[in-house]
N, C-alpha and C. Protein backbone atom coordinates (compact mmCIF):
# COMPACT_ATOMS: atom_id res chain seq x y z
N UNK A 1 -22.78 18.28 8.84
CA UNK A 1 -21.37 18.38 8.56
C UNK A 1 -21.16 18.26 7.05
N UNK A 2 -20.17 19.07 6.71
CA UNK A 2 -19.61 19.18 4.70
C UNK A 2 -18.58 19.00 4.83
N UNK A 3 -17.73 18.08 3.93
CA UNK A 3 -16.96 18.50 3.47
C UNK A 3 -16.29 19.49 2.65
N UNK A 4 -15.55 20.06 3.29
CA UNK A 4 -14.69 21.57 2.47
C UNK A 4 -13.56 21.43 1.51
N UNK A 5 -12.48 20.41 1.56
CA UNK A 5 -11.75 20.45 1.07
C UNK A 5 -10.62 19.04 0.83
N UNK A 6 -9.77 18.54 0.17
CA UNK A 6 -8.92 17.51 0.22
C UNK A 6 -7.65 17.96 0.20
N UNK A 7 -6.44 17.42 0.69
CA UNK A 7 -5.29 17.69 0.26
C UNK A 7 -4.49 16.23 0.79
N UNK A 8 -3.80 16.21 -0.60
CA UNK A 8 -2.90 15.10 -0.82
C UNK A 8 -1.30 15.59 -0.12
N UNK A 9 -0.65 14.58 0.37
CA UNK A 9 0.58 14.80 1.04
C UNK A 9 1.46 13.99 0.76
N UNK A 10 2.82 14.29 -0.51
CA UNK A 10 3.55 13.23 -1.19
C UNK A 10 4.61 12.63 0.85
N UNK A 11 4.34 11.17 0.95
CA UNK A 11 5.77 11.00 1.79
C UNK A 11 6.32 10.49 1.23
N UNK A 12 7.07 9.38 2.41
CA UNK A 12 8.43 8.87 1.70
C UNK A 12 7.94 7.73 1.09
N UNK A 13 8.97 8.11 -0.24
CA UNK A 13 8.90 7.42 -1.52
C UNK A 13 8.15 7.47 -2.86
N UNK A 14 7.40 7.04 -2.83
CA UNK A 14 6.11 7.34 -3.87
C UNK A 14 4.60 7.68 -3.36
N UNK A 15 4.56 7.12 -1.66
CA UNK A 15 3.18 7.42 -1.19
C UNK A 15 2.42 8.69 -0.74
N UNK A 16 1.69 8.56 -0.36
CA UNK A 16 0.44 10.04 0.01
C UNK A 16 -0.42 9.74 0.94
N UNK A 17 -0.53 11.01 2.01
CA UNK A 17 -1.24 10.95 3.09
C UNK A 17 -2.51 11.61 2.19
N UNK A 18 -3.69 11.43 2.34
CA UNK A 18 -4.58 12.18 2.02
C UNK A 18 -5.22 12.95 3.41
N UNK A 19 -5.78 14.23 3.46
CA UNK A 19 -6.45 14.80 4.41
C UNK A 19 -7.91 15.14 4.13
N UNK A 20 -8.75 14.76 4.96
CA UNK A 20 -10.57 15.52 4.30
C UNK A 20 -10.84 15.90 5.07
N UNK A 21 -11.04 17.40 4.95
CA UNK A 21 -11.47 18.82 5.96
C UNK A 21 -12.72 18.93 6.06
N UNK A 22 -13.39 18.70 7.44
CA UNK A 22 -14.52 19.00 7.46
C UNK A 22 -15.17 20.55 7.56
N UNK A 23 -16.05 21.54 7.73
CA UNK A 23 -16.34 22.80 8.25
C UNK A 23 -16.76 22.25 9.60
N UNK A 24 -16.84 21.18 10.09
CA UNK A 24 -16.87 21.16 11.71
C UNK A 24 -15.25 21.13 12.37
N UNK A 25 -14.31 21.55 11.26
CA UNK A 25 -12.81 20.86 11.86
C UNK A 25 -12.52 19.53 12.01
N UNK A 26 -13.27 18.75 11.78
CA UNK A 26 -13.17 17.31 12.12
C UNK A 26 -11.95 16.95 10.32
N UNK A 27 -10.99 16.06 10.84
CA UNK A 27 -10.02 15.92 9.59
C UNK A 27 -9.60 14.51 9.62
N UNK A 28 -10.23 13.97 8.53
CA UNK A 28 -10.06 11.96 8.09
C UNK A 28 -8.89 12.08 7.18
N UNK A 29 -8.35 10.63 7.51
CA UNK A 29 -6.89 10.52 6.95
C UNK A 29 -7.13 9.35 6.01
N UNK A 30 -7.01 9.29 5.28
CA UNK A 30 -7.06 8.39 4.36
C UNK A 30 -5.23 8.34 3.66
N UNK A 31 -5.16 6.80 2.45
CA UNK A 31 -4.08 6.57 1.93
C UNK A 31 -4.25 5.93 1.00
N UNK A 32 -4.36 7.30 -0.14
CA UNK A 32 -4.77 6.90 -1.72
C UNK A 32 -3.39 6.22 -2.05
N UNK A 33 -3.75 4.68 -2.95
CA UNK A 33 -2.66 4.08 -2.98
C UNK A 33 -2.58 3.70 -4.47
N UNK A 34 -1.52 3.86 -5.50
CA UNK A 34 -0.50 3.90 -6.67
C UNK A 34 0.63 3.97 -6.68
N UNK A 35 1.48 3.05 -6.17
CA UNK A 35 2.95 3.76 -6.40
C UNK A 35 3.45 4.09 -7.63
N UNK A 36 3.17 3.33 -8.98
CA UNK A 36 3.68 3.86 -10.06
C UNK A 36 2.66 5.59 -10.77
N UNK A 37 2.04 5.21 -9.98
CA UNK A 37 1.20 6.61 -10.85
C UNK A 37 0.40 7.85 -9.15
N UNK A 38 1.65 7.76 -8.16
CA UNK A 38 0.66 8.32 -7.30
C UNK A 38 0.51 9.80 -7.84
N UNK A 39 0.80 11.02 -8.78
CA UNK A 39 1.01 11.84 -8.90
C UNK A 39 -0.62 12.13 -9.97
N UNK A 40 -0.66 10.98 -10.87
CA UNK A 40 -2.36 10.98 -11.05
C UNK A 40 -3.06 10.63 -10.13
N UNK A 41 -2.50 9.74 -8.79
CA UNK A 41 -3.54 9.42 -8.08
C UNK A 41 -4.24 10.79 -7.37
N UNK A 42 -2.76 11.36 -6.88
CA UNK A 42 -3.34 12.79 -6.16
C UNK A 42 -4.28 13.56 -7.10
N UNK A 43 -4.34 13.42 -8.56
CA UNK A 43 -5.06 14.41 -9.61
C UNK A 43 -6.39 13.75 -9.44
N UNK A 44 -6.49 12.55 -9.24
CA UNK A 44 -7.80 11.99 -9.20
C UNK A 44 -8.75 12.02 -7.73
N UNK A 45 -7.41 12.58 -6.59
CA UNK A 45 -8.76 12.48 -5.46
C UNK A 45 -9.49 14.41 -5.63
N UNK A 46 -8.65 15.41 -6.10
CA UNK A 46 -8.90 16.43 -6.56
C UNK A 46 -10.21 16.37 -7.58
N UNK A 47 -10.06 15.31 -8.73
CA UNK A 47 -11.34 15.45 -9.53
C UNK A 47 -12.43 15.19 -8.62
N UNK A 48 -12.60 14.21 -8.10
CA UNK A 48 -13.55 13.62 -6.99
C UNK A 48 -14.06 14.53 -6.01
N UNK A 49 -12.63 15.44 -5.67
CA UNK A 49 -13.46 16.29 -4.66
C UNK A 49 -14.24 17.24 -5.31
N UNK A 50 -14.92 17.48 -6.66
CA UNK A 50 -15.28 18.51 -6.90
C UNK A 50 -17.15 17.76 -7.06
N UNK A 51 -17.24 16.45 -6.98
CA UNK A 51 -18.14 15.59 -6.15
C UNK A 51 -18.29 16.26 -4.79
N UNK A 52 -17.67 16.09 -3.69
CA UNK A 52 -18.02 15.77 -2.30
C UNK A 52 -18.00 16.82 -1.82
N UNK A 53 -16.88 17.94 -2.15
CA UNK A 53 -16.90 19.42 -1.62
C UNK A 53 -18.74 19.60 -1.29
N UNK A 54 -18.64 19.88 -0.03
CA UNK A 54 -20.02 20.64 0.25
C UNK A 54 -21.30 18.87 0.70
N UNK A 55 -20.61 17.87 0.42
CA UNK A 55 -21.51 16.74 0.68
C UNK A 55 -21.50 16.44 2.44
N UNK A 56 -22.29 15.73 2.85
CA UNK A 56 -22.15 14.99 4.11
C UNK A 56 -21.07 14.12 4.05
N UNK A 57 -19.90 13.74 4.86
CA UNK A 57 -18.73 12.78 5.04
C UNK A 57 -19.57 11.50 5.35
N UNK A 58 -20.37 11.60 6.12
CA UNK A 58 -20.98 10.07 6.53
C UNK A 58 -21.54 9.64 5.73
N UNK A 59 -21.87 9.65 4.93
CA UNK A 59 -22.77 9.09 3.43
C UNK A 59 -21.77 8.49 3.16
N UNK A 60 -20.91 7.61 3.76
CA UNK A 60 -19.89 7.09 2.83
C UNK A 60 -20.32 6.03 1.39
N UNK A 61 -20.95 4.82 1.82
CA UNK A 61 -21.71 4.01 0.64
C UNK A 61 -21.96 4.92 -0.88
N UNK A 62 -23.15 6.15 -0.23
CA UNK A 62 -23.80 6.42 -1.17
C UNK A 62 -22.24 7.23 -2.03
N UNK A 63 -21.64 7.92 -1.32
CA UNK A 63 -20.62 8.42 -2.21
C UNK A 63 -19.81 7.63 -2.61
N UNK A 64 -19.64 6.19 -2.22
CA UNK A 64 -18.65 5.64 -3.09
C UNK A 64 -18.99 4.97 -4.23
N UNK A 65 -20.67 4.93 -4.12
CA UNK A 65 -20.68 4.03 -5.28
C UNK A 65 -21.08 5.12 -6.46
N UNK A 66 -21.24 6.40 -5.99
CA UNK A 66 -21.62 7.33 -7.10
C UNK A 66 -20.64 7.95 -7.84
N UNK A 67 -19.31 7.58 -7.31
CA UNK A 67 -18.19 7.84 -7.63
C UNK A 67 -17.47 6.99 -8.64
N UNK A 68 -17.37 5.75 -8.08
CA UNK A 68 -17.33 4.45 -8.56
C UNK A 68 -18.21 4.13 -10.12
N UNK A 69 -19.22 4.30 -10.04
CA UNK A 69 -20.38 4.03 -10.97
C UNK A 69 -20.26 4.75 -11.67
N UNK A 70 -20.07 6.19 -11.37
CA UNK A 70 -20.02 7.03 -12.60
C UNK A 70 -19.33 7.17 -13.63
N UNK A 71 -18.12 6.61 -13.46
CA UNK A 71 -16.58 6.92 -13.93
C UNK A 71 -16.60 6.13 -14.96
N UNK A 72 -16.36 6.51 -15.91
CA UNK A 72 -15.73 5.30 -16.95
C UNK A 72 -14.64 4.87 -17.00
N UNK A 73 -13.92 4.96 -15.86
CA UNK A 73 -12.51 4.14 -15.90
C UNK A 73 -12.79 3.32 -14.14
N UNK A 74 -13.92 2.42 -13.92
CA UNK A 74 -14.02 1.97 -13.15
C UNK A 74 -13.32 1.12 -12.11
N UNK A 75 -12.82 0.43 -13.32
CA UNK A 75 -11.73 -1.04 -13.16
C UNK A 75 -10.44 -0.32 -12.86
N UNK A 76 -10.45 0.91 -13.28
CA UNK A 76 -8.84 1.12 -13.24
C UNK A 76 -8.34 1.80 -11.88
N UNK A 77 -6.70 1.18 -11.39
CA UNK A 77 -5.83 1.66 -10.80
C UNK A 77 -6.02 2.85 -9.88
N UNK A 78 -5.64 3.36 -11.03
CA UNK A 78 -5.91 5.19 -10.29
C UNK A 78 -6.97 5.32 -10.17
N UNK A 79 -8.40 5.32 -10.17
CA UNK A 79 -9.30 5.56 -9.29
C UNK A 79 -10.07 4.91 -8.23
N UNK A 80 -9.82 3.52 -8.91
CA UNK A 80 -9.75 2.61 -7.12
C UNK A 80 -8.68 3.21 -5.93
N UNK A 81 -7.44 3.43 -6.53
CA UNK A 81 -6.74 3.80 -5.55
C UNK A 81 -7.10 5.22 -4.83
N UNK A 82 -7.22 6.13 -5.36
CA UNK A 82 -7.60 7.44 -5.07
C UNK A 82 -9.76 7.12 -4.08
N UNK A 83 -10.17 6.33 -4.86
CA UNK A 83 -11.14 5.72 -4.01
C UNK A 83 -11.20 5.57 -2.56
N UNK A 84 -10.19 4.88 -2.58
CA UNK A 84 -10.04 3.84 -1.60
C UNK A 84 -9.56 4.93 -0.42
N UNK A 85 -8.55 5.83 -0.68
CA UNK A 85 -8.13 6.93 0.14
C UNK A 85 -9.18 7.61 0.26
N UNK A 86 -10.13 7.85 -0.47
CA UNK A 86 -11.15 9.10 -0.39
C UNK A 86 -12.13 8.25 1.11
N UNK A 87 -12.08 7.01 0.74
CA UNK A 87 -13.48 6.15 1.72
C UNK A 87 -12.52 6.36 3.01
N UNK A 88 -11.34 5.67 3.29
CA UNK A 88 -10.55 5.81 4.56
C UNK A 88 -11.33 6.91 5.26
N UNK A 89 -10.75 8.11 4.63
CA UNK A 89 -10.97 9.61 4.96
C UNK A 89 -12.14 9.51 5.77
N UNK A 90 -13.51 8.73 5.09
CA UNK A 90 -14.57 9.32 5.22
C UNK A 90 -14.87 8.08 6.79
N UNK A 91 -14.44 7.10 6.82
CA UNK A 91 -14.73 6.23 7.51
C UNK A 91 -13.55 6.93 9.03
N UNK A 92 -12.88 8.04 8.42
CA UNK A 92 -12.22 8.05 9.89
C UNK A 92 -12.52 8.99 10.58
N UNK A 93 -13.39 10.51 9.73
CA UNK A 93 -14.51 11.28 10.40
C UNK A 93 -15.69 10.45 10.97
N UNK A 94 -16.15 9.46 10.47
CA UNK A 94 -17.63 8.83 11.16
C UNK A 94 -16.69 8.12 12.19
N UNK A 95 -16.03 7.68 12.29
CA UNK A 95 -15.32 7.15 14.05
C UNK A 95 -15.24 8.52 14.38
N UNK A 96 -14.53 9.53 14.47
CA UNK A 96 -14.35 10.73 15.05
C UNK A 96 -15.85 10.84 15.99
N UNK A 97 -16.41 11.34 14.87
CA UNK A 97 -18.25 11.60 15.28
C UNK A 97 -18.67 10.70 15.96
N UNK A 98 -18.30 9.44 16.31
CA UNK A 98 -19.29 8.49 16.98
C UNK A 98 -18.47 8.11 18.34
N UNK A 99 -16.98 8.32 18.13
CA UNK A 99 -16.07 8.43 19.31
C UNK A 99 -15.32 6.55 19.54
N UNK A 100 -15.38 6.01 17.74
CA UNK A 100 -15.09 4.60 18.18
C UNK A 100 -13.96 4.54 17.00
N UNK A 101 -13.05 3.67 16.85
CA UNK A 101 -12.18 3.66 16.29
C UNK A 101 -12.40 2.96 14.96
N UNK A 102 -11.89 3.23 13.93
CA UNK A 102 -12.65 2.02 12.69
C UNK A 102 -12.63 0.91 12.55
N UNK A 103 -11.49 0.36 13.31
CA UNK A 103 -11.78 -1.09 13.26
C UNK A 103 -12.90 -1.61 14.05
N UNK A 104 -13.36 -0.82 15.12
CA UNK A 104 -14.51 -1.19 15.64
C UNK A 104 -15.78 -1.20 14.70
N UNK A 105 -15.72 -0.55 14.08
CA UNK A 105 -16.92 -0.23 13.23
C UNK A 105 -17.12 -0.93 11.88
N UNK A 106 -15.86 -1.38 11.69
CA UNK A 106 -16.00 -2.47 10.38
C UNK A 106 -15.97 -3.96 11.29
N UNK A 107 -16.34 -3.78 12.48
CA UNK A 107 -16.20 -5.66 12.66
C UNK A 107 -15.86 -5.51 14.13
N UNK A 108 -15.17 -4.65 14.76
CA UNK A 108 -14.25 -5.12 15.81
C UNK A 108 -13.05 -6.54 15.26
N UNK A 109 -12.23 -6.75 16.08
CA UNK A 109 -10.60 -7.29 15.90
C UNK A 109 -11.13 -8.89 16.23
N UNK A 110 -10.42 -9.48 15.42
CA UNK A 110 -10.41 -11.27 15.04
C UNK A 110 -9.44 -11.60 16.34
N UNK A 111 -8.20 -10.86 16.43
CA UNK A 111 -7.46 -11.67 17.09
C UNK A 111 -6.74 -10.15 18.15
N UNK A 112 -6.27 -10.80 18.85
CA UNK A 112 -5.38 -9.52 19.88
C UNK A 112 -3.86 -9.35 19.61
N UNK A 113 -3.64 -9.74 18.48
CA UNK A 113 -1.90 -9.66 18.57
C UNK A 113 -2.17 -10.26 17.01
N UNK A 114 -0.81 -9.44 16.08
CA UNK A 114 -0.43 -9.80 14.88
C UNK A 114 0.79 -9.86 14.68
N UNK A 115 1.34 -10.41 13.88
CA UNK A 115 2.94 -10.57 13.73
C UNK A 115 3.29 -9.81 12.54
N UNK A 116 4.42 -9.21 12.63
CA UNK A 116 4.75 -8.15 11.61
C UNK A 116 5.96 -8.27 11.11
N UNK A 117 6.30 -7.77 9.99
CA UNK A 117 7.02 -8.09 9.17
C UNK A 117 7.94 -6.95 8.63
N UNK A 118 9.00 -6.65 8.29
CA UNK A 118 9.73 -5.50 7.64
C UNK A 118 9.99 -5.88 6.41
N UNK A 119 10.32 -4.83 5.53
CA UNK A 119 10.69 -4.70 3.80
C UNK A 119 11.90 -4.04 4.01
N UNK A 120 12.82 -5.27 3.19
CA UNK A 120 14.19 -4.83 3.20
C UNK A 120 14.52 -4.41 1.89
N UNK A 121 15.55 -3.56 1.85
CA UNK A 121 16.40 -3.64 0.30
C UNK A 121 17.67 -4.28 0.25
N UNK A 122 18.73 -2.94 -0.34
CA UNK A 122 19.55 -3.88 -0.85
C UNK A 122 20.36 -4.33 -2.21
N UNK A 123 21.08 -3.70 -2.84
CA UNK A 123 21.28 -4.10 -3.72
C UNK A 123 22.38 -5.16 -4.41
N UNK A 124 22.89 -5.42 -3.63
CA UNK A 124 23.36 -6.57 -3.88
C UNK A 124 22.78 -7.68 -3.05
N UNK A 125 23.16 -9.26 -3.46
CA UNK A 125 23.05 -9.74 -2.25
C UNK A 125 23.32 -9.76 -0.86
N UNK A 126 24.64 -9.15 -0.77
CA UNK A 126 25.46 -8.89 0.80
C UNK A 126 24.34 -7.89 1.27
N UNK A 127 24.54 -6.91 0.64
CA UNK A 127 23.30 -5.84 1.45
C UNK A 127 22.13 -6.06 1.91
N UNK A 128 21.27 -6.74 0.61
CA UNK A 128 20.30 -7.69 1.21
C UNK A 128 20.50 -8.12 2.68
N UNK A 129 21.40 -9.44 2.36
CA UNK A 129 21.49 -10.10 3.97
C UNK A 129 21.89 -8.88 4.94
N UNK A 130 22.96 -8.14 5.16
CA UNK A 130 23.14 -7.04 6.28
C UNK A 130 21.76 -6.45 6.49
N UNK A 131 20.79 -5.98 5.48
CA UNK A 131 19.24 -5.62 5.75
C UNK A 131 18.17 -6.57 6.72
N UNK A 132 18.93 -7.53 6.08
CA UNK A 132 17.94 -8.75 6.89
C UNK A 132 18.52 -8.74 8.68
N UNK A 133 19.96 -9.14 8.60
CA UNK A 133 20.51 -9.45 9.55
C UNK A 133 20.13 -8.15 10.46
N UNK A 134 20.06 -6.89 10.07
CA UNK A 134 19.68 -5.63 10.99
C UNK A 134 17.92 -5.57 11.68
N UNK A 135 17.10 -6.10 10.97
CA UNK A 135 16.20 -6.21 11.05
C UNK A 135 15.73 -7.28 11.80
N UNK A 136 16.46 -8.22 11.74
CA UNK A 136 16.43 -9.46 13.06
C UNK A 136 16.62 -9.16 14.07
N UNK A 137 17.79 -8.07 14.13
CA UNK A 137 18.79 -7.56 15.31
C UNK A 137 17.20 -6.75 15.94
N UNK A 138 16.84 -6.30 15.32
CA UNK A 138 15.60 -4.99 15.98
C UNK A 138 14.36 -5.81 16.46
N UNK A 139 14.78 -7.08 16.02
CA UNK A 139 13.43 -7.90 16.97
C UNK A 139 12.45 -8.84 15.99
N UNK A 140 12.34 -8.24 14.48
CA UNK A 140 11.15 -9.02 13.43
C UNK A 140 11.85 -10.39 13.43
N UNK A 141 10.99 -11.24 13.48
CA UNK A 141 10.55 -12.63 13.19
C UNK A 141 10.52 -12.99 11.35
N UNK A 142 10.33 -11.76 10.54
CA UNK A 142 9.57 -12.18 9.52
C UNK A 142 10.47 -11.12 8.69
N UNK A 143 10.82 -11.05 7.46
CA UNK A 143 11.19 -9.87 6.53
C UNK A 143 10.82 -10.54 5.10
N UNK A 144 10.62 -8.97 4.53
CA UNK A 144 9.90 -8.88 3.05
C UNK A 144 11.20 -8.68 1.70
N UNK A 145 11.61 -9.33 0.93
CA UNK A 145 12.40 -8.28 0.14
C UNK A 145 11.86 -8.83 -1.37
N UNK A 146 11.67 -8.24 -2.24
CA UNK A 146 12.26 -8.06 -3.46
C UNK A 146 13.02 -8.89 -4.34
N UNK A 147 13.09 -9.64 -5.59
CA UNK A 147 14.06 -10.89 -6.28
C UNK A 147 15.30 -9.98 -6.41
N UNK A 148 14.88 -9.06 -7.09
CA UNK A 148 15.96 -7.98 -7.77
C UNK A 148 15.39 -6.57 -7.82
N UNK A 149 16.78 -5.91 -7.82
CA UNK A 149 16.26 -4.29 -7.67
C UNK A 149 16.04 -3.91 -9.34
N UNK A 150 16.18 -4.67 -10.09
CA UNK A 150 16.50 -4.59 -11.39
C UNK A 150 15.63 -4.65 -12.24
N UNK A 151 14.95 -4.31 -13.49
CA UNK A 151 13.93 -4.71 -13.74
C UNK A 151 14.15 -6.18 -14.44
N UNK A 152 13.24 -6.87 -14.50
CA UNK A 152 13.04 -8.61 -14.91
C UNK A 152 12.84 -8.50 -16.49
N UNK A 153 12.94 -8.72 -17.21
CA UNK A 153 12.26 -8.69 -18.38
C UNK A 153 11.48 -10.21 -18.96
N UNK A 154 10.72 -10.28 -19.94
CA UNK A 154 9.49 -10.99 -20.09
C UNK A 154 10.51 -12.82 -20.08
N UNK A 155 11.24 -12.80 -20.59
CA UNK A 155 11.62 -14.19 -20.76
C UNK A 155 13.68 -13.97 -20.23
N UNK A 156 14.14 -13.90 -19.16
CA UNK A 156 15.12 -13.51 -18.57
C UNK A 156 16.42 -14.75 -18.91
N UNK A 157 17.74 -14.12 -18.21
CA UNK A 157 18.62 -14.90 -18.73
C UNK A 157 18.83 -16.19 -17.97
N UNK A 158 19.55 -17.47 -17.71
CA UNK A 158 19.95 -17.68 -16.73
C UNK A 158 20.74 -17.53 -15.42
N UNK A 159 21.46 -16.43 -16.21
CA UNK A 159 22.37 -15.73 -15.14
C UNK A 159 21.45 -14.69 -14.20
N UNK A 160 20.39 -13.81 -14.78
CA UNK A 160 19.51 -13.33 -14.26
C UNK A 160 18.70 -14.18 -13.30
N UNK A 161 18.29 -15.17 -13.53
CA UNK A 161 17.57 -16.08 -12.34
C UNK A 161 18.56 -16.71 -11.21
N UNK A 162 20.22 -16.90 -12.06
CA UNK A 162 21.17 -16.80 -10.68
C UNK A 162 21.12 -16.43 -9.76
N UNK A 163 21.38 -14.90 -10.47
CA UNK A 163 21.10 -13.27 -9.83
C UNK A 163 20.25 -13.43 -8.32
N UNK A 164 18.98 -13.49 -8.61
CA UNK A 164 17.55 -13.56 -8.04
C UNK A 164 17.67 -15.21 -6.62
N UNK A 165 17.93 -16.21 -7.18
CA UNK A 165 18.16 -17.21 -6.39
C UNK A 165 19.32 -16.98 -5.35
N UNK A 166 20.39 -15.78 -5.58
CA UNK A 166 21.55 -16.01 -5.07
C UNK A 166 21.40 -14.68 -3.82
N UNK A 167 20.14 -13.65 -4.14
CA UNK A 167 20.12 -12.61 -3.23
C UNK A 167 19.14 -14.00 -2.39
N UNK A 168 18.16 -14.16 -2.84
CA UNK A 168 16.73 -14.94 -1.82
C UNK A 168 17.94 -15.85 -0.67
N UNK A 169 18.94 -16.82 -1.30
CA UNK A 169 20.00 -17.52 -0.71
C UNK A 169 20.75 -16.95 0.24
N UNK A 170 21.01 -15.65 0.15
CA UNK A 170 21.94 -14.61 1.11
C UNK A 170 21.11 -13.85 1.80
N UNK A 171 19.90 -13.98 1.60
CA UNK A 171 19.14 -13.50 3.15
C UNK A 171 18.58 -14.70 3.97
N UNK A 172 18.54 -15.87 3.58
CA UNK A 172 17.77 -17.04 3.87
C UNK A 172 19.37 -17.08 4.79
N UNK A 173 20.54 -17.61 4.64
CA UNK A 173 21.62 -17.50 5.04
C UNK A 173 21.69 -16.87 6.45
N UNK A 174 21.25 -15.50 5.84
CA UNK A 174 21.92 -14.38 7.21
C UNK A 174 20.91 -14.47 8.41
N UNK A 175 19.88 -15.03 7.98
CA UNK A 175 18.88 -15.05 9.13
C UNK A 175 18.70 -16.05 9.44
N UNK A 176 18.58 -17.23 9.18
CA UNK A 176 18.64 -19.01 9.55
C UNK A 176 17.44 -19.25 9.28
N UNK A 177 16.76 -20.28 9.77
CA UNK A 177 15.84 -21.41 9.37
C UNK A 177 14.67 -20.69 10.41
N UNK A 178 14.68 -20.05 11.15
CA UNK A 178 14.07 -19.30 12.42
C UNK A 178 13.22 -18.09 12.03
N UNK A 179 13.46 -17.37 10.97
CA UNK A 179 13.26 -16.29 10.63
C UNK A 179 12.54 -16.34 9.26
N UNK A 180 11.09 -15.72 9.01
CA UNK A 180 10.61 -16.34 7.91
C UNK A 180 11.13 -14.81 6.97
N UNK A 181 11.19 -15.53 5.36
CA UNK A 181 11.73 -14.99 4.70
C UNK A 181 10.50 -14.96 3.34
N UNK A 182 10.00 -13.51 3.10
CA UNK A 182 9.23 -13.50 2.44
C UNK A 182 9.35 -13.18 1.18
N UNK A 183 9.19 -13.15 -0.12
CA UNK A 183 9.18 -12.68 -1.29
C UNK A 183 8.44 -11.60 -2.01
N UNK A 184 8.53 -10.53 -2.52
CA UNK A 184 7.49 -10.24 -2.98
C UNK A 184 7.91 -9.67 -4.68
N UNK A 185 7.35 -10.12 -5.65
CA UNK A 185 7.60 -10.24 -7.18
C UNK A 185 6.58 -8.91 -7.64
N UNK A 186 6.19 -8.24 -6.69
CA UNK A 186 5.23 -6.58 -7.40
C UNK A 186 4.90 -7.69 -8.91
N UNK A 187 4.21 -8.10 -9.20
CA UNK A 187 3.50 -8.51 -10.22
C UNK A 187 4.87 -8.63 -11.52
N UNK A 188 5.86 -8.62 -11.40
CA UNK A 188 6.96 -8.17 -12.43
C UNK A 188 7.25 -9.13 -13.33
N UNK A 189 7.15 -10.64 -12.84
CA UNK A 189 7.14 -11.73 -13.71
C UNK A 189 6.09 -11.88 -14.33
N UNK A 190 6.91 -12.35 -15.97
CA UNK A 190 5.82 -13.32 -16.66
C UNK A 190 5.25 -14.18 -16.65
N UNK A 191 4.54 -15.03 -17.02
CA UNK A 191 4.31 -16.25 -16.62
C UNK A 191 5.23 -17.39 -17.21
N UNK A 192 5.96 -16.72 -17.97
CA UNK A 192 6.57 -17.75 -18.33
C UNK A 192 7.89 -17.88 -17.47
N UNK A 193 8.15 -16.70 -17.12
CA UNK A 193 9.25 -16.45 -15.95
C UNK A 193 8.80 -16.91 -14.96
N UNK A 194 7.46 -16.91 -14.43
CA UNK A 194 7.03 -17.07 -12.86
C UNK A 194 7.29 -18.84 -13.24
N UNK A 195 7.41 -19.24 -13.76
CA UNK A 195 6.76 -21.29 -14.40
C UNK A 195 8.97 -21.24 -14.10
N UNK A 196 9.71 -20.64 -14.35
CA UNK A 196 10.86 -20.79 -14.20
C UNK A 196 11.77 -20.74 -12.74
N UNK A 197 11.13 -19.68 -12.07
CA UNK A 197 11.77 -19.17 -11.26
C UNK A 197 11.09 -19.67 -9.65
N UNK A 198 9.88 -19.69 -9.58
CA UNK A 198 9.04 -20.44 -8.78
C UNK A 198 9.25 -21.57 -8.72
């Protein structure tokens, strides 16, 4: 079996389905991941394929580390991410071929049931909470949002950390003490902000 070909698929928002075409028809899905740069990411699983075009898919190891190793931008972003989609791909033709699913093949499953979580928006606080409060309504236990839709800057105001305390407050609110309420800061604070706001 060769691989023939890649194609990247922008969805919603900033992400990408990746596809890897085998000449047996066999087709691995992978999900090269960058949200700020997926548009190099897609340029980078393209460079790569001009590597694998025509290689065996199951060689996954040997192709990732020849990929990996070669590159002089090893450490970076965009080609871990575009990586990482390229290996999916390749790990979801060798389940195809062997007829087992991948989580079987990296381990088989720890546990039989996981608890899941939604990502809300929102831009104000009210919206926030109505996001939250809708998302309770649909059954989650757990929701994700965001301090601010805004960007943070390195050393912020006090009214800005208002801001931020007063959305986290109006979803904590709309959902009660029952409902876990998660944070997520995309890396956006400083540290001198994170020592404030934390």
């Amino acid at each position: 079996m060769k691989i023939t070909r890649f194609e990247t698929i922008p969805i919603q928002g900033r992400a990408m389905i990746l596809k890897m075409h085998t000449d047996e028809g066999l087709i691995g899905y992978g999900e090269p991941m960058n949200y700020e740069h997926w548009r190099v990411v897609a340029q980078a699983v393209q460079d790569m394929a001009e590597y694998l075009v025509g290689r065996d898919p199951l060689q996954i190891e040997d192709h990732w580390q020849a990929m990996f190793r070669s590159s002089y931008s090893r450490s970076m972003p965009v080609l871990i991410g575009a990586l990482s989609g390229i290996e999916m791909a390749m790990w979801d033709v060798f389940g195809k071929v062997v007829g087992m699913p991948v989580w079987k093949l990296l381990g088989g499953s720890v546990r039989n049931r996981i608890r899941v979580y939604t990502g809300i928006g929102g831009d104000t606080p009210q919206a926030a909470a109505e996001a939250a409060r809708q998302a309770v309504a649909k059954g989650f236990r757990a929701v994700k949002m965001v301090v601010t839709p805004t960007p943070i800057r390195f050393v912020d105001t006090p009214k800005a950390i208002d801001a931020m305390i007063a959305r986290v407050g109006a979803v904590r609110d709309a959902v009660g003490n029952n409902v876990d309420v998660a944070v997520d800061l995309h890396r956006r604070l400083s540290p001198a902000m994170a020592a404030i706001v934390v």
